[in-house]
PDB file of N, CA and C in Angstrom:
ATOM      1  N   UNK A   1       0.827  -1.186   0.000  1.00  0.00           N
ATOM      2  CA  UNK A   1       0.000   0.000   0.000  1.00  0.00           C
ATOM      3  C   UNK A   1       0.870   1.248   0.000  1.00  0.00           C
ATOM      4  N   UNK A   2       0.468   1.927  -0.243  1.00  0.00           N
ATOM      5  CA  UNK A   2       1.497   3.226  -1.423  1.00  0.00           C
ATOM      6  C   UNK A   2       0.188   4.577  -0.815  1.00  0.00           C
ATOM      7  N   UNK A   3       0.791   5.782   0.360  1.00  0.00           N
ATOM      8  CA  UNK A   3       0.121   7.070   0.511  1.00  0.00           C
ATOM      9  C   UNK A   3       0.936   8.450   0.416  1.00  0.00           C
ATOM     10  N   UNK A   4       0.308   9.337   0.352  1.00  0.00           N
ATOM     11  CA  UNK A   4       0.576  10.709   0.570  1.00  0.00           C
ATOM     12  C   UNK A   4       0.279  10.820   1.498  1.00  0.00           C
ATOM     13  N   UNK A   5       0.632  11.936   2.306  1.00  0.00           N
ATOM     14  CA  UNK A   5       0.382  12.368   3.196  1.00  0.00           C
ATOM     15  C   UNK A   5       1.387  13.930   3.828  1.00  0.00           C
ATOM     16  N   UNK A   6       0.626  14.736   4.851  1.00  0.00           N
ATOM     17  CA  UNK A   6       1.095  16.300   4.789  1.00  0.00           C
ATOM     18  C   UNK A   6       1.525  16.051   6.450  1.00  0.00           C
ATOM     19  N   UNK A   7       2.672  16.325   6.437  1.00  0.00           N
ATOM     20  CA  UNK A   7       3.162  17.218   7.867  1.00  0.00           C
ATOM     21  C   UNK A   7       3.920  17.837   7.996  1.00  0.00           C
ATOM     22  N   UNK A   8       3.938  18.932   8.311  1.00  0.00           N
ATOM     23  CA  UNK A   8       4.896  19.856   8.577  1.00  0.00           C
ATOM     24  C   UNK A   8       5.186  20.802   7.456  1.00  0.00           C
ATOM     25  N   UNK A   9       3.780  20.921   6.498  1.00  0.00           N
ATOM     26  CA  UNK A   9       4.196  22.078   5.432  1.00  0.00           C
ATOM     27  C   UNK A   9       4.293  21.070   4.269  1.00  0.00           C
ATOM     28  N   UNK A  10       4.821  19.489   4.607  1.00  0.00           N
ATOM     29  CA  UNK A  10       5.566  19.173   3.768  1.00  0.00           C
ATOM     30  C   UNK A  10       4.303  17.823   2.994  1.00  0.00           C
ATOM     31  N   UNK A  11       4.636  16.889   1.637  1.00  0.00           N
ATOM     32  CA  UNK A  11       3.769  16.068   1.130  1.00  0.00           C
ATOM     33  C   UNK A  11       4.498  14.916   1.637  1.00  0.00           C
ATOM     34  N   UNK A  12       4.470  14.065   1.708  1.00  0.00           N
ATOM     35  CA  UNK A  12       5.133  12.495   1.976  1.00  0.00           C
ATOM     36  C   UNK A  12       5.105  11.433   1.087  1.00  0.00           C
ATOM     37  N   UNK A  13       5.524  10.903  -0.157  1.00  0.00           N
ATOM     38  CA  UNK A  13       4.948   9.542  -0.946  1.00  0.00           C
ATOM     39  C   UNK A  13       5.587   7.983   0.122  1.00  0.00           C
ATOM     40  N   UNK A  14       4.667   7.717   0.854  1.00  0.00           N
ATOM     41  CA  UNK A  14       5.368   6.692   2.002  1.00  0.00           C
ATOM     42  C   UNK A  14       4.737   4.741   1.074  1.00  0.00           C
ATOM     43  N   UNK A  15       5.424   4.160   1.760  1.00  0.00           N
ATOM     44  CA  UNK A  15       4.366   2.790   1.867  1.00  0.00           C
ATOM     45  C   UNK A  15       5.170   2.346   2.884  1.00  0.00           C
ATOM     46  N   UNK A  16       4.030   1.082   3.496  1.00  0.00           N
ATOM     47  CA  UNK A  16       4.492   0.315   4.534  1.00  0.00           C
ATOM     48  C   UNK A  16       6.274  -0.083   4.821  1.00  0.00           C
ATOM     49  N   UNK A  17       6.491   0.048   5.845  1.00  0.00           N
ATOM     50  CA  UNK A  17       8.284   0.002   5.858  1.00  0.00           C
ATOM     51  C   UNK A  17       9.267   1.336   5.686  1.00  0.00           C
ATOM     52  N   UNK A  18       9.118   2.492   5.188  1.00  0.00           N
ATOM     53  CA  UNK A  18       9.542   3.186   4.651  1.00  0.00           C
ATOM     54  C   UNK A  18       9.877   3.839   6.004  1.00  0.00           C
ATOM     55  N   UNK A  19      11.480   4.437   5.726  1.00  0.00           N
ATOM     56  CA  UNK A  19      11.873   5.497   6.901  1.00  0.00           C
ATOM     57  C   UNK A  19      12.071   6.913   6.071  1.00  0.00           C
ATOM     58  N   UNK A  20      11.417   7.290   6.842  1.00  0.00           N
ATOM     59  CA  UNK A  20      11.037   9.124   6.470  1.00  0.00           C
ATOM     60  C   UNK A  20      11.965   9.874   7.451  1.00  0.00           C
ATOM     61  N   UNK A  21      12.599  10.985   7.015  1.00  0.00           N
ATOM     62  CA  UNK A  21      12.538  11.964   8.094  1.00  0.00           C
ATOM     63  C   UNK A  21      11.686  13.296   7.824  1.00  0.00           C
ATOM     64  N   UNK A  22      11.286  13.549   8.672  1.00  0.00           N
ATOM     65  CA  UNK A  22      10.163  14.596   8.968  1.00  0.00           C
ATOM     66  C   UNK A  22      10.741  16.021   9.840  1.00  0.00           C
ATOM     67  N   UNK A  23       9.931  16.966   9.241  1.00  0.00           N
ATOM     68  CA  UNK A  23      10.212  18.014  10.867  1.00  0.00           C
ATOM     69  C   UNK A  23       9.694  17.446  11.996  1.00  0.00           C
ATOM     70  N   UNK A  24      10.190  18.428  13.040  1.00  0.00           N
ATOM     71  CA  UNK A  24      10.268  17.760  14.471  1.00  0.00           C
ATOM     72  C   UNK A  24       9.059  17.706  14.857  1.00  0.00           C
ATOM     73  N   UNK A  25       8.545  16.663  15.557  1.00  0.00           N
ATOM     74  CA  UNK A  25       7.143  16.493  16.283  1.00  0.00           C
ATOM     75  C   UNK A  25       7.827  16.208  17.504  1.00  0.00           C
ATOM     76  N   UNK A  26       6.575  16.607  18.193  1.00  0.00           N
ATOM     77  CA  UNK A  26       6.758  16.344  19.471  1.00  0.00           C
ATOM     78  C   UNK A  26       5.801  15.027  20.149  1.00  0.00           C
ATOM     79  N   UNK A  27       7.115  13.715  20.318  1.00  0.00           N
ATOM     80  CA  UNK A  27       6.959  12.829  20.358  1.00  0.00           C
ATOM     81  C   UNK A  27       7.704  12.131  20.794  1.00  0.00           C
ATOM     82  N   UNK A  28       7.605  11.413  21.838  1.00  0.00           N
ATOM     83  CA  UNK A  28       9.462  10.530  22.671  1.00  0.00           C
ATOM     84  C   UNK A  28       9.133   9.404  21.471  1.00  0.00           C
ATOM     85  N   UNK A  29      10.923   8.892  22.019  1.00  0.00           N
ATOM     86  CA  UNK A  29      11.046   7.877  21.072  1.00  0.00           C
ATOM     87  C   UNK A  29      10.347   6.531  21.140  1.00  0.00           C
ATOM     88  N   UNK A  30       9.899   5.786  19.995  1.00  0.00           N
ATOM     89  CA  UNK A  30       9.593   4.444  20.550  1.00  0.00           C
ATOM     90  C   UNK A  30       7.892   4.899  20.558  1.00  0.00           C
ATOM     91  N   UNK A  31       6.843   6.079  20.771  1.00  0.00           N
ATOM     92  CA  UNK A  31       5.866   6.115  20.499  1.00  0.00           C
ATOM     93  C   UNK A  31       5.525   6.145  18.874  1.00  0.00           C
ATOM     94  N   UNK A  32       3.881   5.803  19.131  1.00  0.00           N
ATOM     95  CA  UNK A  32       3.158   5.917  18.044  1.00  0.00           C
ATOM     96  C   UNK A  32       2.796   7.063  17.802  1.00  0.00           C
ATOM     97  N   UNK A  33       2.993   7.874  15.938  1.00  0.00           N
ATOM     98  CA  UNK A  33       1.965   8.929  15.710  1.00  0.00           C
ATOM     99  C   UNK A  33       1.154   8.381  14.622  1.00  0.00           C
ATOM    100  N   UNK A  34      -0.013   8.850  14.491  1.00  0.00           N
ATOM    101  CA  UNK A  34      -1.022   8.741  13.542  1.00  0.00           C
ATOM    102  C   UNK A  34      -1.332   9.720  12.556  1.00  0.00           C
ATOM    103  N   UNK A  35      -1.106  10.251  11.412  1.00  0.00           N
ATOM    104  CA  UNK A  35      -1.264  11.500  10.903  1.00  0.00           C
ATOM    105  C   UNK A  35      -2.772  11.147  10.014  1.00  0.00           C
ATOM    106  N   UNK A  36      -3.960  12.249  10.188  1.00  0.00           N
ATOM    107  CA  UNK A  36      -5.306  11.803   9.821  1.00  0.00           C
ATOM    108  C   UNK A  36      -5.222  12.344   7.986  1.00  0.00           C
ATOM    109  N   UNK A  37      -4.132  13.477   7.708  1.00  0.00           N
ATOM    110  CA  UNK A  37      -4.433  14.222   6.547  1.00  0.00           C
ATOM    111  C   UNK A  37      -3.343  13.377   5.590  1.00  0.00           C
ATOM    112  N   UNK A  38      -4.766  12.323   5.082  1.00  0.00           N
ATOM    113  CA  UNK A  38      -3.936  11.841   3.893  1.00  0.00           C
ATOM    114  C   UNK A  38      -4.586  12.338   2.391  1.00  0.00           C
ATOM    115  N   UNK A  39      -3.548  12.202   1.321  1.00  0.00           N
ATOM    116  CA  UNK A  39      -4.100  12.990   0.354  1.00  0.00           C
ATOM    117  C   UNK A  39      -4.651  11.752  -0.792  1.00  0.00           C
ATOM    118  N   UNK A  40      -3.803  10.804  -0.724  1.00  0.00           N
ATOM    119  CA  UNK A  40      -3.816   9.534  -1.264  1.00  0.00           C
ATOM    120  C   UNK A  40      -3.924   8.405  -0.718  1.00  0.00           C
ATOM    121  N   UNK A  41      -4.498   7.356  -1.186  1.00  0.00           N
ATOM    122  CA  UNK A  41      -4.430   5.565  -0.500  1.00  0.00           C
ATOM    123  C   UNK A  41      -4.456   4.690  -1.922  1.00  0.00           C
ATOM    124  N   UNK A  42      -3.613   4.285  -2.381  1.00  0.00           N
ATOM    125  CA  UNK A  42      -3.912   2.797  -3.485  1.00  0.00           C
ATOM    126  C   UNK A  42      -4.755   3.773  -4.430  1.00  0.00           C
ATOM    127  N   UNK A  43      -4.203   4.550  -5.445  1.00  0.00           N
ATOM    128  CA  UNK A  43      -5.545   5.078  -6.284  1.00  0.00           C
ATOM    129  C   UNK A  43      -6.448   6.017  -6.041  1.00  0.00           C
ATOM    130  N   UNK A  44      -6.689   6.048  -4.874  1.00  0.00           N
ATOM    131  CA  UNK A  44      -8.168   6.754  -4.505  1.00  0.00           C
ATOM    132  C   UNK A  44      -7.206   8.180  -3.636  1.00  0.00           C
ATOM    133  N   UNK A  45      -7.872   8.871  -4.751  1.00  0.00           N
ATOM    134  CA  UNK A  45      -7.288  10.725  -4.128  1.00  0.00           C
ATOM    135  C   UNK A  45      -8.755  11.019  -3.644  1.00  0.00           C
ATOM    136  N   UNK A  46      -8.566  12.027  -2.077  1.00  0.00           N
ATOM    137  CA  UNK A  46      -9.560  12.415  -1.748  1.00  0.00           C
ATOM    138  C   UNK A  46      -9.489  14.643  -2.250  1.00  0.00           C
ATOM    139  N   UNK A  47     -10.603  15.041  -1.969  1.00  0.00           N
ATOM    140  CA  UNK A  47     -11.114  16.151  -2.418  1.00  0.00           C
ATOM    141  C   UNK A  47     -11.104  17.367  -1.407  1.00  0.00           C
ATOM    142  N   UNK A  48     -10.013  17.912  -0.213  1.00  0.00           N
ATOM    143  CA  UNK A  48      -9.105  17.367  -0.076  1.00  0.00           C
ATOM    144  C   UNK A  48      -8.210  16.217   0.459  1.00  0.00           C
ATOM    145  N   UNK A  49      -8.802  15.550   1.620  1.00  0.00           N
ATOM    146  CA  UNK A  49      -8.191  14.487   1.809  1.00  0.00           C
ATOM    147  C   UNK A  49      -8.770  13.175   1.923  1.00  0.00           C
ATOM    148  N   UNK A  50      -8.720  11.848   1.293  1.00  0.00           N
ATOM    149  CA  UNK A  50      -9.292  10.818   1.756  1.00  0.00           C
ATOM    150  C   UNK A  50     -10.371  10.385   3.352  1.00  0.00           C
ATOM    151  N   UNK A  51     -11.349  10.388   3.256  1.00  0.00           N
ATOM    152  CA  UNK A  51     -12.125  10.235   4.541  1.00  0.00           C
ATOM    153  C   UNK A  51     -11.880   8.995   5.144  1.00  0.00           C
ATOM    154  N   UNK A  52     -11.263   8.525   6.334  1.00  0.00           N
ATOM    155  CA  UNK A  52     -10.964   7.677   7.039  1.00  0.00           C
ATOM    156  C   UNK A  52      -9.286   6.644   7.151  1.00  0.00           C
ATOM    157  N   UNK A  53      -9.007   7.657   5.945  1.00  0.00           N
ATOM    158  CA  UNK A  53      -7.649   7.353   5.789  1.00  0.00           C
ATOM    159  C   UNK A  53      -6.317   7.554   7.503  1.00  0.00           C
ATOM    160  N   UNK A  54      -5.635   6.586   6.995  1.00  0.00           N
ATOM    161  CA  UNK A  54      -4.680   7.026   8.354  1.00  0.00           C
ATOM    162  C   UNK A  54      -3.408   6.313   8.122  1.00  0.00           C
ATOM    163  N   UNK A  55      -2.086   6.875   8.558  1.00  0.00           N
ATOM    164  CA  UNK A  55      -0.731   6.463   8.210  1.00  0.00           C
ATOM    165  C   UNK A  55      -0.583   7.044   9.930  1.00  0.00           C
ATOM    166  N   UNK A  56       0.120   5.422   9.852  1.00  0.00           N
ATOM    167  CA  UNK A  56       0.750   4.860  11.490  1.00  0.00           C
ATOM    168  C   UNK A  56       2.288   4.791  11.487  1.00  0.00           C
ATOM    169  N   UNK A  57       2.701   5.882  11.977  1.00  0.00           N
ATOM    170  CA  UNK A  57       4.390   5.053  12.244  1.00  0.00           C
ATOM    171  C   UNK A  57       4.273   5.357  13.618  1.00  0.00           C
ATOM    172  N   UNK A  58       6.187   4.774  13.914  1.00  0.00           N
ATOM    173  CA  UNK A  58       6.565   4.824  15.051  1.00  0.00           C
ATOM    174  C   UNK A  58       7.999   5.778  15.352  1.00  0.00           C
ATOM    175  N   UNK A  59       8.470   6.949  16.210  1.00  0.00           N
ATOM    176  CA  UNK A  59       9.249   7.613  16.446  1.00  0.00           C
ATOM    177  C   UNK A  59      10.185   7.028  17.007  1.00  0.00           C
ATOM    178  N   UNK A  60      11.534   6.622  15.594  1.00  0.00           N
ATOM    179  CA  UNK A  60      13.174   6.219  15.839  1.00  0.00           C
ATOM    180  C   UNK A  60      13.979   6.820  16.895  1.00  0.00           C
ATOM    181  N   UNK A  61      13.572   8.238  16.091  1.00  0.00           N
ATOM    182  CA  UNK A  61      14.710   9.462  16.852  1.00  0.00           C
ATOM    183  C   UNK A  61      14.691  10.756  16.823  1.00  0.00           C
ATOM    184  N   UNK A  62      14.877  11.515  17.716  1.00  0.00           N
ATOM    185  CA  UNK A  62      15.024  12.864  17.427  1.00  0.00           C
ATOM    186  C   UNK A  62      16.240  13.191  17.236  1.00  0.00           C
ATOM    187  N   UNK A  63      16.548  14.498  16.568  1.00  0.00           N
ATOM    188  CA  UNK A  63      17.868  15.266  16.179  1.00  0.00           C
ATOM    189  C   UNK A  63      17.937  15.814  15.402  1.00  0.00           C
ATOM    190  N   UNK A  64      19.205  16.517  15.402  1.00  0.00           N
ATOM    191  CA  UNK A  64      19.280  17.698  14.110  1.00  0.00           C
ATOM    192  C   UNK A  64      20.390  17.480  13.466  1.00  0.00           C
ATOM    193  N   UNK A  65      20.099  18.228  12.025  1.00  0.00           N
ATOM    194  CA  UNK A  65      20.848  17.586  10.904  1.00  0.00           C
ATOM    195  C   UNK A  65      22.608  18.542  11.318  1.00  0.00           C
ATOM    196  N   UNK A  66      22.835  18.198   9.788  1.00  0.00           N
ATOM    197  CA  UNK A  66      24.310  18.624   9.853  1.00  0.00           C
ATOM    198  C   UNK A  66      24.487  20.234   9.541  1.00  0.00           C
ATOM    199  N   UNK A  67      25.322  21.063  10.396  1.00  0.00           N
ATOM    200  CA  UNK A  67      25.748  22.118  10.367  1.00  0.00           C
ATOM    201  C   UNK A  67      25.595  22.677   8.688  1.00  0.00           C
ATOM    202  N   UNK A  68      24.754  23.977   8.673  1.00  0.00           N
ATOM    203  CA  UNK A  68      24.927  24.491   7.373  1.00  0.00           C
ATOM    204  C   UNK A  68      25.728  26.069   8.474  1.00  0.00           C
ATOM    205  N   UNK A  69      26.427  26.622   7.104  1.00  0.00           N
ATOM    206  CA  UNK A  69      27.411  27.845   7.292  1.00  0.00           C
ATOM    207  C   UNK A  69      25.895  28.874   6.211  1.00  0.00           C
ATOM    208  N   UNK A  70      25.790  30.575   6.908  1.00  0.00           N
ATOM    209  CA  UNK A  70      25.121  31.278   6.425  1.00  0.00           C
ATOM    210  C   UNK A  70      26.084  32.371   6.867  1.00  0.00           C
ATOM    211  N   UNK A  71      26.461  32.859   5.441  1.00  0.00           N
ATOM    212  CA  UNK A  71      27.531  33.983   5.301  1.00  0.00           C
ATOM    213  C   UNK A  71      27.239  35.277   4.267  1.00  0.00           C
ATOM    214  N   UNK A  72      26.757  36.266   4.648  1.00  0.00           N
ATOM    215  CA  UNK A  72      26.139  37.458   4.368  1.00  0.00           C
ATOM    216  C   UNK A  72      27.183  38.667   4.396  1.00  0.00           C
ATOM    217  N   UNK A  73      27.294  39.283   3.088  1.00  0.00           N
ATOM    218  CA  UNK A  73      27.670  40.381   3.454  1.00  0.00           C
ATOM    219  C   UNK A  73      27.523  41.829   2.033  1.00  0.00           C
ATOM    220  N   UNK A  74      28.324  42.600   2.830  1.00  0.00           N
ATOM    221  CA  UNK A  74      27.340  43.994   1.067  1.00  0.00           C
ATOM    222  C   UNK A  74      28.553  44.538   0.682  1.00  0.00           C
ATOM    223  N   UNK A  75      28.941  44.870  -0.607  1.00  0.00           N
ATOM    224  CA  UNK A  75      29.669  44.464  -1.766  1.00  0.00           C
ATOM    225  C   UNK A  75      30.490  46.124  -0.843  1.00  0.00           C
ATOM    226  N   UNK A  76      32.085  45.984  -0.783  1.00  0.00           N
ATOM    227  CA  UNK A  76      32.507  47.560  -0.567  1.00  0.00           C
ATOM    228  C   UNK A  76      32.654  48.014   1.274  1.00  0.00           C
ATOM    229  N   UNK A  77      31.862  47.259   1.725  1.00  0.00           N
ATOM    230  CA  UNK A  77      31.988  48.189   3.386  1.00  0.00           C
ATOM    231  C   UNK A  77      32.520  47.174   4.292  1.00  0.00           C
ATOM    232  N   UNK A  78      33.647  47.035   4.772  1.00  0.00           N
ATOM    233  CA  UNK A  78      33.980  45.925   5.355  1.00  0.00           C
ATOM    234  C   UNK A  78      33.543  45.720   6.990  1.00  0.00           C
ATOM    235  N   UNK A  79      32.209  46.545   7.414  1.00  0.00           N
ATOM    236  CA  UNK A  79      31.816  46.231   8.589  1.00  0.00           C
ATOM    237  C   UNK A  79      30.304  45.212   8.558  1.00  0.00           C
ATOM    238  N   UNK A  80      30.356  44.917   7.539  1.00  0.00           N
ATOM    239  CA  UNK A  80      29.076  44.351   7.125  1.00  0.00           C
ATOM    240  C   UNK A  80      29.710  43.166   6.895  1.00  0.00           C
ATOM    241  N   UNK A  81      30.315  41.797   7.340  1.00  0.00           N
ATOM    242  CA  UNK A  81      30.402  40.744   6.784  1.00  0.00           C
ATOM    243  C   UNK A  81      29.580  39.672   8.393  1.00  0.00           C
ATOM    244  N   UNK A  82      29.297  38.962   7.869  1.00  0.00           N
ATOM    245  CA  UNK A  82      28.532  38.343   8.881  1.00  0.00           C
ATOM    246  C   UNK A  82      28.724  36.509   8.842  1.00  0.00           C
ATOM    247  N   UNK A  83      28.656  35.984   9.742  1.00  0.00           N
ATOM    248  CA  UNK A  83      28.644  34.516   9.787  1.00  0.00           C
ATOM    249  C   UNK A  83      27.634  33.798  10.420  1.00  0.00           C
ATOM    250  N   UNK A  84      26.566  33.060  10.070  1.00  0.00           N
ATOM    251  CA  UNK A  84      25.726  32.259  11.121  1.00  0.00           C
ATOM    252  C   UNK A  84      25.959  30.917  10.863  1.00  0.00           C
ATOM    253  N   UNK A  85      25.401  29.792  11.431  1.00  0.00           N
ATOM    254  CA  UNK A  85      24.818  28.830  11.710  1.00  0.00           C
ATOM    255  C   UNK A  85      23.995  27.861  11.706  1.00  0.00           C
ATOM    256  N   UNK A  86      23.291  27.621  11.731  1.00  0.00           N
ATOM    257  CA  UNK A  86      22.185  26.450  11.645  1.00  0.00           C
ATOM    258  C   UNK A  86      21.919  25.088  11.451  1.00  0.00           C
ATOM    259  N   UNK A  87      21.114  24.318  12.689  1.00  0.00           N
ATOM    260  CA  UNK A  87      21.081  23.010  12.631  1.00  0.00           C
ATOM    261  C   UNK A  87      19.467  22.794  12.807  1.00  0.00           C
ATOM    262  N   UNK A  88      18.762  22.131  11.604  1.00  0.00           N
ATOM    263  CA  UNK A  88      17.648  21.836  11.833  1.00  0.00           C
ATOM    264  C   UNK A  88      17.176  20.670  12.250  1.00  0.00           C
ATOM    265  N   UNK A  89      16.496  20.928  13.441  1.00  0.00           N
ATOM    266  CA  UNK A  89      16.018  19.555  14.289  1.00  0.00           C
ATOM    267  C   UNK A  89      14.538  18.968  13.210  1.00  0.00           C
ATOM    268  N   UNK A  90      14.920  17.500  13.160  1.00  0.00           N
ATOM    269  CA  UNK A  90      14.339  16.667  12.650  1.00  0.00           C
ATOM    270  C   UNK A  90      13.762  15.340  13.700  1.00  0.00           C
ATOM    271  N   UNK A  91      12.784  14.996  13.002  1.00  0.00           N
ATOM    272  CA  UNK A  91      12.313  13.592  13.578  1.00  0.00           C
ATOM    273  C   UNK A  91      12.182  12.046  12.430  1.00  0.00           C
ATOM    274  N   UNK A  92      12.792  11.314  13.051  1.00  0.00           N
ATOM    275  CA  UNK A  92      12.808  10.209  12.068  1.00  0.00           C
ATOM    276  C   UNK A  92      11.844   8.728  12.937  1.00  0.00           C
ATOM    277  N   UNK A  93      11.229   8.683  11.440  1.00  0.00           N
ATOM    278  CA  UNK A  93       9.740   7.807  11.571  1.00  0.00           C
ATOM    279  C   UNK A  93       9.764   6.146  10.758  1.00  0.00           C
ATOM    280  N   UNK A  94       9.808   5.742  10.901  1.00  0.00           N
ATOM    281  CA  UNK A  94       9.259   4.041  10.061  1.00  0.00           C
ATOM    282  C   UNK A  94       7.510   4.311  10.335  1.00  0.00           C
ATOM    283  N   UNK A  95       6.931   3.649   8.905  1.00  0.00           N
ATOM    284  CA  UNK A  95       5.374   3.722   8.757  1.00  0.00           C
ATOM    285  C   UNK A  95       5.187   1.969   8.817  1.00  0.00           C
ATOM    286  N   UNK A  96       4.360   1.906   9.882  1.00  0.00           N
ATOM    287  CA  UNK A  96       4.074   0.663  10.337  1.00  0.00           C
ATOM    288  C   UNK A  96       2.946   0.474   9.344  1.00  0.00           C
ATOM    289  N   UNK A  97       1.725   0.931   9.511  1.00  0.00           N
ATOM    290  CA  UNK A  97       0.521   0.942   9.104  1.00  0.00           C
ATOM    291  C   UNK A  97       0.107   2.080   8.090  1.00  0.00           C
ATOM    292  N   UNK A  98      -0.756   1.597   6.849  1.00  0.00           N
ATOM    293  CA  UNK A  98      -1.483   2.226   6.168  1.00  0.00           C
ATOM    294  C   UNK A  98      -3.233   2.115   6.139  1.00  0.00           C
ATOM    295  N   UNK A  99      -4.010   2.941   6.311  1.00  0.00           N
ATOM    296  CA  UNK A  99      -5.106   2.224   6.162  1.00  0.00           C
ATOM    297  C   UNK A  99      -5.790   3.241   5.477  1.00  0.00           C
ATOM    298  N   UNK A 100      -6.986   2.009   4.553  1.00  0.00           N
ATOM    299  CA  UNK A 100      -8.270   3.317   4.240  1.00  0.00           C
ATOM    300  C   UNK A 100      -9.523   3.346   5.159  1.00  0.00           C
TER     301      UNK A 100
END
């Protein structure tokens, strides 16, 4: 069984087994989430989402990805150069269950 599905802004093409990573939910590890907004199941697109549809995984892990560098600066003035950072926290899922 083969779904779509929306979290976090984002679409999902999952089937049974599949490890996703997702934005962060708030969820310890080792629990179940259920996400209700599916867009697809086997064929059948819902208008917007399939009625009774549901995708079951289970929460691997939390964490955040790998260091990106954000380096800004304006062409000529050398008090303007800047350096940031960023690590985006993620959640990683296996989809146990699909259902319609």
């Amino acid at each position: 069984m083969k779904a779509i599905f929306v979290t976090g802004g984002k679409q999902y093409y999952v089937s049974e087994g599949d490890v996703i990573y997702v934005e962060k939910l708030d969820a310890e590890v080792g629990k179940e989430v259920t996400f209700d907004e599916v867009l697809f199941v086997d064929g059948v697109s819902g208008n917007p989402t399939v009625d009774g549809a549901k995708v079951t995984c289970t929460v691997e892990k939390q964490g955040k990805q790998k260091k990106i560098r954000i380096f800004t600066y304006k062409n000529k003035t050398k008090s303007s150069r800047n350096t940031k950072g960023h690590r985006q926290p993620y959640t990683k899922l296996t989809v146990k269950k699909i259902s319609k």
